[in-house]
PDB file of N, CA and C in Angstrom:
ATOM      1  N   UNK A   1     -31.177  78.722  88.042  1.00  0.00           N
ATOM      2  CA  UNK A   1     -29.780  78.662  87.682  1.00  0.00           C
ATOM      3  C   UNK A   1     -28.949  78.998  88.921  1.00  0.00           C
ATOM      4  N   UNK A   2     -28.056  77.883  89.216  1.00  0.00           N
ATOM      5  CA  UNK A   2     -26.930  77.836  90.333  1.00  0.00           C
ATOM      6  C   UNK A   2     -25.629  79.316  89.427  1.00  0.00           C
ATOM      7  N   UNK A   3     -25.534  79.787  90.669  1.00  0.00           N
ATOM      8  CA  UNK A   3     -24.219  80.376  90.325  1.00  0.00           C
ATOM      9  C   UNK A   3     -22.831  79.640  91.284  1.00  0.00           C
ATOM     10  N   UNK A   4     -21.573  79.974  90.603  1.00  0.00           N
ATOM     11  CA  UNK A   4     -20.943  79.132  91.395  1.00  0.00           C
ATOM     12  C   UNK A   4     -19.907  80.142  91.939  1.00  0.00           C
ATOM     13  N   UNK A   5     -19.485  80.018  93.412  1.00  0.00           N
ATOM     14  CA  UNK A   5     -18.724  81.183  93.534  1.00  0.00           C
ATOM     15  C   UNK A   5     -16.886  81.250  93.530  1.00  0.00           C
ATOM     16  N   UNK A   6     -16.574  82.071  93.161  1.00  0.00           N
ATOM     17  CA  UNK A   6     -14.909  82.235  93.356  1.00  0.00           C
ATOM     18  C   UNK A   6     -14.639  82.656  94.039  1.00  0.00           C
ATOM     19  N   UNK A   7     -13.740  82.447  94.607  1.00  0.00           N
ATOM     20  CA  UNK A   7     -12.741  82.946  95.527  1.00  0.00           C
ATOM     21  C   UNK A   7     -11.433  83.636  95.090  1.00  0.00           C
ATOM     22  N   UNK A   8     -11.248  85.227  95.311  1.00  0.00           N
ATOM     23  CA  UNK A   8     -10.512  85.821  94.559  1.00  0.00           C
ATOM     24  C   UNK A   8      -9.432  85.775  95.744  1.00  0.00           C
ATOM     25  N   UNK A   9      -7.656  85.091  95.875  1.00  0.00           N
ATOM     26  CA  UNK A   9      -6.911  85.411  96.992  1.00  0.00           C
ATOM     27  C   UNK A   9      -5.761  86.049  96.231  1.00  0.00           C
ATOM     28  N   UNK A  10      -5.200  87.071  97.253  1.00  0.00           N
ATOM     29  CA  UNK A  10      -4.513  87.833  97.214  1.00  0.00           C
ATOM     30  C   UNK A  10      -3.000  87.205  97.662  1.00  0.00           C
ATOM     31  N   UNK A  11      -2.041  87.184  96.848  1.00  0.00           N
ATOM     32  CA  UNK A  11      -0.556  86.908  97.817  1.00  0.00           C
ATOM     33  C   UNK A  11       0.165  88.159  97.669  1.00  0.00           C
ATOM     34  N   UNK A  12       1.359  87.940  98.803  1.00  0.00           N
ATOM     35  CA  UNK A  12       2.237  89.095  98.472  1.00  0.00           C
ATOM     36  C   UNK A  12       3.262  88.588  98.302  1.00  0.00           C
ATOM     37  N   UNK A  13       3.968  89.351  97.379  1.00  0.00           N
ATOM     38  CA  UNK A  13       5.482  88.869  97.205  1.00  0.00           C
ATOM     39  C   UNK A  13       6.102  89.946  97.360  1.00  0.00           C
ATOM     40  N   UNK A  14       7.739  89.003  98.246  1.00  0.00           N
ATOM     41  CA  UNK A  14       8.523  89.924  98.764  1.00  0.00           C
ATOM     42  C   UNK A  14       9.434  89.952  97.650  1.00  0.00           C
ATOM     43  N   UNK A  15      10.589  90.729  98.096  1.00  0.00           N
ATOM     44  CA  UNK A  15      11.935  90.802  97.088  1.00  0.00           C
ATOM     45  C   UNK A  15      11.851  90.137  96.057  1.00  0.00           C
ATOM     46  N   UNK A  16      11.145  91.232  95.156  1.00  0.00           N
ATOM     47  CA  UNK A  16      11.168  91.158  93.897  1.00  0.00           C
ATOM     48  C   UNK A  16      12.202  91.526  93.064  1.00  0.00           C
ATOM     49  N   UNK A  17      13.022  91.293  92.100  1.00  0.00           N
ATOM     50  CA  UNK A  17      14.130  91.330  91.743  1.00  0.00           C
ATOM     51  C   UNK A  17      13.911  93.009  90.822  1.00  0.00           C
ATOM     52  N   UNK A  18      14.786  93.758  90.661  1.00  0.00           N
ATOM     53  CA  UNK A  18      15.107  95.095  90.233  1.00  0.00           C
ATOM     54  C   UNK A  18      14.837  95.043  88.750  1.00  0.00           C
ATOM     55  N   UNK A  19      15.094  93.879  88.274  1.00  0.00           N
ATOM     56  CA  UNK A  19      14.769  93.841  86.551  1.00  0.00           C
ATOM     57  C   UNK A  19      13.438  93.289  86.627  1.00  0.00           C
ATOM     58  N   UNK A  20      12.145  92.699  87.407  1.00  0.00           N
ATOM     59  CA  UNK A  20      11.176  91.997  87.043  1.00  0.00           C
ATOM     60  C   UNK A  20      10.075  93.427  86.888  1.00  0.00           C
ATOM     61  N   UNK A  21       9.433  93.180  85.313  1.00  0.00           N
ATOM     62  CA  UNK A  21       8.633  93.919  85.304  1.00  0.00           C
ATOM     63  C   UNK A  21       6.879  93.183  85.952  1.00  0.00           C
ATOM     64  N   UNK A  22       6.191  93.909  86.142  1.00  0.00           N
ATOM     65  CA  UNK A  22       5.249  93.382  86.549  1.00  0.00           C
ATOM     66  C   UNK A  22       4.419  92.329  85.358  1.00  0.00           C
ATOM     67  N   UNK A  23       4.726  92.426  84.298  1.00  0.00           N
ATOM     68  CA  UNK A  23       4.232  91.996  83.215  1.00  0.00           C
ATOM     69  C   UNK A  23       5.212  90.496  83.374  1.00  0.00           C
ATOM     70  N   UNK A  24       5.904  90.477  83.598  1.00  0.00           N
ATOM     71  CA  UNK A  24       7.003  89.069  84.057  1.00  0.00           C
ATOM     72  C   UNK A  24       6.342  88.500  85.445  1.00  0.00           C
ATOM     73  N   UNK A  25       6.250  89.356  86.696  1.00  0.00           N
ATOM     74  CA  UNK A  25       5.791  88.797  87.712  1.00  0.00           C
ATOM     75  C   UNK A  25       4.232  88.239  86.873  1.00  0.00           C
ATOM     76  N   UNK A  26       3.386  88.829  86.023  1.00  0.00           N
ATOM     77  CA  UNK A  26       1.876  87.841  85.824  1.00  0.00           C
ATOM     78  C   UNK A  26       2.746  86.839  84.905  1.00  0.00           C
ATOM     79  N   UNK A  27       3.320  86.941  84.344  1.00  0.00           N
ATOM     80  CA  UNK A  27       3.417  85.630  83.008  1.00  0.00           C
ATOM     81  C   UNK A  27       4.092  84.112  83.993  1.00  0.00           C
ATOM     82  N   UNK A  28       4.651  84.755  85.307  1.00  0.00           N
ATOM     83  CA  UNK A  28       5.558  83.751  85.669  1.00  0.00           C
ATOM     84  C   UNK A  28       4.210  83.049  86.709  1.00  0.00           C
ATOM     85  N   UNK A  29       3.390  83.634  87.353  1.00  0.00           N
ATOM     86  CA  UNK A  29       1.947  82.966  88.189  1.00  0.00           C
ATOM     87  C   UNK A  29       1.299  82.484  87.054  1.00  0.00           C
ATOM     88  N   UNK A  30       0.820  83.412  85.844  1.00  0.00           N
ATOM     89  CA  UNK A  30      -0.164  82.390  85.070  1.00  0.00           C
ATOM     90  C   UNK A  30       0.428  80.985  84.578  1.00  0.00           C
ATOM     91  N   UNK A  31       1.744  80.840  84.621  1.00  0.00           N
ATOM     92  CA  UNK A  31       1.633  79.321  84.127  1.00  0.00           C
ATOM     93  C   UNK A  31       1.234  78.474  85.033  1.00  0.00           C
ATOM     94  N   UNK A  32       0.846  78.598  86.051  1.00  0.00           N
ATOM     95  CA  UNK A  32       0.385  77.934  86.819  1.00  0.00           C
ATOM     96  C   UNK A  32      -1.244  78.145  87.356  1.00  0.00           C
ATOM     97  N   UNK A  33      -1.679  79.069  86.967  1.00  0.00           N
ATOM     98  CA  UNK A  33      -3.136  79.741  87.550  1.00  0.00           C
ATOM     99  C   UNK A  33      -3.445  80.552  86.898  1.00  0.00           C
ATOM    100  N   UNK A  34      -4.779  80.997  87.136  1.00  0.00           N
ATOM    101  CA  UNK A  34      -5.628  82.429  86.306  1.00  0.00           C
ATOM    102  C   UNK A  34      -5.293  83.463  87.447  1.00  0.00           C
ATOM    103  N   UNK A  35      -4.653  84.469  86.597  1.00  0.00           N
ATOM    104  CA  UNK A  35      -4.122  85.555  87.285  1.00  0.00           C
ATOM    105  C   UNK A  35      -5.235  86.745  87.155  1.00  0.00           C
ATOM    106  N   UNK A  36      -5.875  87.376  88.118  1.00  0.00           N
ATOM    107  CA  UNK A  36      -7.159  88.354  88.217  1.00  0.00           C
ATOM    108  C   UNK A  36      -5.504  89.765  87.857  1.00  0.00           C
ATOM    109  N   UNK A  37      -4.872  90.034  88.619  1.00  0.00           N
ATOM    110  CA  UNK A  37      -4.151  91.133  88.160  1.00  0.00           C
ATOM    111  C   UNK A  37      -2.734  91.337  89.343  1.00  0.00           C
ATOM    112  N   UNK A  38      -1.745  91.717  88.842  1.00  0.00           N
ATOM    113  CA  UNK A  38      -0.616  92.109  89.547  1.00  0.00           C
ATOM    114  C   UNK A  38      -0.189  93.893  89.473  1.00  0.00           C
ATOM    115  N   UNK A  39       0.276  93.709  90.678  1.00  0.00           N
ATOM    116  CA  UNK A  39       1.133  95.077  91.063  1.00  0.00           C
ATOM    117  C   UNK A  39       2.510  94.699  92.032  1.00  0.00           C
ATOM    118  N   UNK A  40       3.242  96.377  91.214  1.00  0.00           N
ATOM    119  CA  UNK A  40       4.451  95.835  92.086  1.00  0.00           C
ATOM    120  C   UNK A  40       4.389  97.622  92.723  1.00  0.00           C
ATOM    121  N   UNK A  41       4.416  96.969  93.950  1.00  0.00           N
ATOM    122  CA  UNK A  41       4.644  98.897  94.985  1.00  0.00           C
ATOM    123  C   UNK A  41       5.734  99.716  94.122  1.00  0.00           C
ATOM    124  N   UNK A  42       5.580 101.291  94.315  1.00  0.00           N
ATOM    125  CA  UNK A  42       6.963 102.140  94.386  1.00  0.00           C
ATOM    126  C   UNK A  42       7.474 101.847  95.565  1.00  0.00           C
ATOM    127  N   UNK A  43       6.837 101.815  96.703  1.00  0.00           N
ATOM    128  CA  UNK A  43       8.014 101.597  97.846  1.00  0.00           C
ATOM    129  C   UNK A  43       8.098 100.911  97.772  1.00  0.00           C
ATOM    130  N   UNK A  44       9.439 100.989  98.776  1.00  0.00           N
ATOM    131  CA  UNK A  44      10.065  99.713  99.481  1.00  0.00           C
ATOM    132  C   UNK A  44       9.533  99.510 100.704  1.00  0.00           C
ATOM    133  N   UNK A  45       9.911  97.790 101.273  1.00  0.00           N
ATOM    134  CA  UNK A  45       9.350  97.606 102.417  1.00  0.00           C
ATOM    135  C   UNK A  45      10.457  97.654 103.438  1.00  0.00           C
ATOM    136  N   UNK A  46      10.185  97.732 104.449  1.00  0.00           N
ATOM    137  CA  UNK A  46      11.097  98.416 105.834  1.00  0.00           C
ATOM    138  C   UNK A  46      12.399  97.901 105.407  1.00  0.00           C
ATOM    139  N   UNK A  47      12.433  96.344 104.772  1.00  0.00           N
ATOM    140  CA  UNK A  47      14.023  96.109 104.807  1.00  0.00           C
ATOM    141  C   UNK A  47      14.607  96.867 103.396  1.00  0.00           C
ATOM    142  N   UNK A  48      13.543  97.364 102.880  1.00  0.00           N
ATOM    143  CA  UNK A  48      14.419  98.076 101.690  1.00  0.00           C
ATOM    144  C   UNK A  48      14.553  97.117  99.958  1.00  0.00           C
ATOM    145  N   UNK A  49      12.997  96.404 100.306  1.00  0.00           N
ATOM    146  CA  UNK A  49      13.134  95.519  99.146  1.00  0.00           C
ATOM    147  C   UNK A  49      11.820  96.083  98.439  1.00  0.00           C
ATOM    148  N   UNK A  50      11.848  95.603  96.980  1.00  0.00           N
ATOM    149  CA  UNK A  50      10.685  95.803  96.112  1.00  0.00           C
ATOM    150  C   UNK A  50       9.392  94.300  96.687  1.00  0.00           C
ATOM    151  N   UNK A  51       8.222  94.652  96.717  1.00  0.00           N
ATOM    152  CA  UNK A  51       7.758  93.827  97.037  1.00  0.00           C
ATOM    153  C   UNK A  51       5.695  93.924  95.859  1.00  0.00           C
ATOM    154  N   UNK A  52       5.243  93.465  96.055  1.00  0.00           N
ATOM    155  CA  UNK A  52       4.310  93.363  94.816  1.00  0.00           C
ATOM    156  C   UNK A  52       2.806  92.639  95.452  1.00  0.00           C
ATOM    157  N   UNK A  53       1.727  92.214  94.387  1.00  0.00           N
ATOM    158  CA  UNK A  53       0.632  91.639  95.432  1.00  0.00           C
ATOM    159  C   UNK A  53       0.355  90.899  93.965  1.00  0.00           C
ATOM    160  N   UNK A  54      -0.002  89.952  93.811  1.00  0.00           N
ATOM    161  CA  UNK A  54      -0.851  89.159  92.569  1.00  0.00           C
ATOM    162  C   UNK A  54      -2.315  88.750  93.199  1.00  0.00           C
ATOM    163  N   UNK A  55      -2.957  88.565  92.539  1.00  0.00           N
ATOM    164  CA  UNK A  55      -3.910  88.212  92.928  1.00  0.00           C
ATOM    165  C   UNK A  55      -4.453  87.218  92.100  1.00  0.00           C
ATOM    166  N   UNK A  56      -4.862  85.999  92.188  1.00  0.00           N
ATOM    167  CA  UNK A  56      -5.575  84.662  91.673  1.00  0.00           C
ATOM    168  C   UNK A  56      -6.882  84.773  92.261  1.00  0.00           C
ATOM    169  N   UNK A  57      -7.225  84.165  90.460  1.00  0.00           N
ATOM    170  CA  UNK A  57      -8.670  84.086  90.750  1.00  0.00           C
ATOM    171  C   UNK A  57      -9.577  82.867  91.508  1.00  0.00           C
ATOM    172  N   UNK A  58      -8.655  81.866  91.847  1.00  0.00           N
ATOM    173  CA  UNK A  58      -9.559  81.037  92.482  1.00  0.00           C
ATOM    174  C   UNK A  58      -8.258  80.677  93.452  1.00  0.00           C
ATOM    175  N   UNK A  59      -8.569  80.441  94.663  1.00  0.00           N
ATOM    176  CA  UNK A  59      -7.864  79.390  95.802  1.00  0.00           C
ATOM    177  C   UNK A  59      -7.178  77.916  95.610  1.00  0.00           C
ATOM    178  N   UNK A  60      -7.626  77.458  94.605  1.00  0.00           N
ATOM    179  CA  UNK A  60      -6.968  76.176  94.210  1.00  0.00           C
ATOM    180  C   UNK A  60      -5.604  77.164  93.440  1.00  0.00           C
ATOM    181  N   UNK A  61      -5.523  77.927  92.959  1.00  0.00           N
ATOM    182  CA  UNK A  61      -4.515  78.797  92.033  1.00  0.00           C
ATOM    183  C   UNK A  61      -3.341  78.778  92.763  1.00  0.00           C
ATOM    184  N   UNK A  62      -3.839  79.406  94.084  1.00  0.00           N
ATOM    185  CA  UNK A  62      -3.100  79.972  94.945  1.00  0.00           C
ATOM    186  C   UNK A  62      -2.079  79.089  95.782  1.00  0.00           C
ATOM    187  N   UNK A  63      -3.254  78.122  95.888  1.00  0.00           N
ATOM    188  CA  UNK A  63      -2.082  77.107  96.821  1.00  0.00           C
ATOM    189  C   UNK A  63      -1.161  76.501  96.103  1.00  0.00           C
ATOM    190  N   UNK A  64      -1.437  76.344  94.397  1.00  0.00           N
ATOM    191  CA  UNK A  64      -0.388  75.620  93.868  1.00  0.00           C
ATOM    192  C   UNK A  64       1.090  76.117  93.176  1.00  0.00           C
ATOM    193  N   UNK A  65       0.527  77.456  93.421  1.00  0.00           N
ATOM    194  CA  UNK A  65       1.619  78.410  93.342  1.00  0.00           C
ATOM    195  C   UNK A  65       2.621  78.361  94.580  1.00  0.00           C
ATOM    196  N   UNK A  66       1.816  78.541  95.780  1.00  0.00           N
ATOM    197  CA  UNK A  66       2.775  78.333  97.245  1.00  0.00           C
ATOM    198  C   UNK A  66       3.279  77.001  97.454  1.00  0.00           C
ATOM    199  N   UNK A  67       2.831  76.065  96.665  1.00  0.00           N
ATOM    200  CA  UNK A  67       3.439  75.370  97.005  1.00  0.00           C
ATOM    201  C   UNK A  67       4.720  74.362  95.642  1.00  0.00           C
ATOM    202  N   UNK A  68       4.496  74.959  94.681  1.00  0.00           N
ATOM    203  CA  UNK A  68       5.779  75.520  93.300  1.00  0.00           C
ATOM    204  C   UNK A  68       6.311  76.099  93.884  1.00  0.00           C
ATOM    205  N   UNK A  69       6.174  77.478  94.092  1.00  0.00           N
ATOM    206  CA  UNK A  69       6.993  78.071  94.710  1.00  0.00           C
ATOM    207  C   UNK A  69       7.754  78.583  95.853  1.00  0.00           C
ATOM    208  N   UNK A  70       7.797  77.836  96.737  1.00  0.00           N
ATOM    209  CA  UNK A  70       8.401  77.791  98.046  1.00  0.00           C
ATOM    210  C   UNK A  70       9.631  77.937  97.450  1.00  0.00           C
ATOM    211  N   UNK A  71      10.568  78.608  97.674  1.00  0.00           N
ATOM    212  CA  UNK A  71      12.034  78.471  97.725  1.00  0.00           C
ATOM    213  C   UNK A  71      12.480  78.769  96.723  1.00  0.00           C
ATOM    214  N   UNK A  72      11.938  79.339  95.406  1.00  0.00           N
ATOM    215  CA  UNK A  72      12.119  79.233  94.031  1.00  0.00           C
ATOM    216  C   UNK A  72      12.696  80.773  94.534  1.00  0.00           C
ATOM    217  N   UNK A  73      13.785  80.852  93.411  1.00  0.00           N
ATOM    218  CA  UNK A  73      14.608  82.172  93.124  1.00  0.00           C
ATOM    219  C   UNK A  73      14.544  82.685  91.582  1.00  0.00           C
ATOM    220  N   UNK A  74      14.561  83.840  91.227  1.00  0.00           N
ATOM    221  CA  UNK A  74      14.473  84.641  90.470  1.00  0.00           C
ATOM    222  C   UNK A  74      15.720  85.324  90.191  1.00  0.00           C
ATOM    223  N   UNK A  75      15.992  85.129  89.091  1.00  0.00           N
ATOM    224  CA  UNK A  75      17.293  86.031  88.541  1.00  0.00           C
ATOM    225  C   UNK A  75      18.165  85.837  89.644  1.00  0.00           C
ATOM    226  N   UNK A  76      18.756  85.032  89.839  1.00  0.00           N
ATOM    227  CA  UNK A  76      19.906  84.416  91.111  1.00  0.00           C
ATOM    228  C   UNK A  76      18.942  84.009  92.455  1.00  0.00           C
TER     229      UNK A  76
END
């Protein structure tokens, strides 16, 4: 028996909006991909924004997310 392997990739997202709960940041990647799990930091990053990491479970996930979402805005 072949096993087949995944590729688990990690993105980060910057400026995350002040109302997105992390439970919103997974619902808004899974429509597009299998989401392994999200976090959003307590800090902030140097410029002073909320920023977060999702992680997809396979690489095909990932790219089709980056490339949906290029440029896409959130709550304005």
């Amino acid at each position: 028996m072949k096993l087949g392997m995944q590729s688990v990739v990690l993105l980060i997202e910057e400026n995350i909006p002040e109302v997105m709960h992390w439970k919103g940041l997974w619902f808004s990647f899974a429509w597009h991909g299998e989401v392994e799990n999200v976090y959003i930091a307590r800090k902030r990053s140097r410029d002073g924004k909320r920023f977060g990491f999702v992680r997809m479970k396979d690489k095909k996930y990932a790219d089709r997310i980056i490339e949906r979402f290029h440029g896409f805005k959130l709550y304005d």
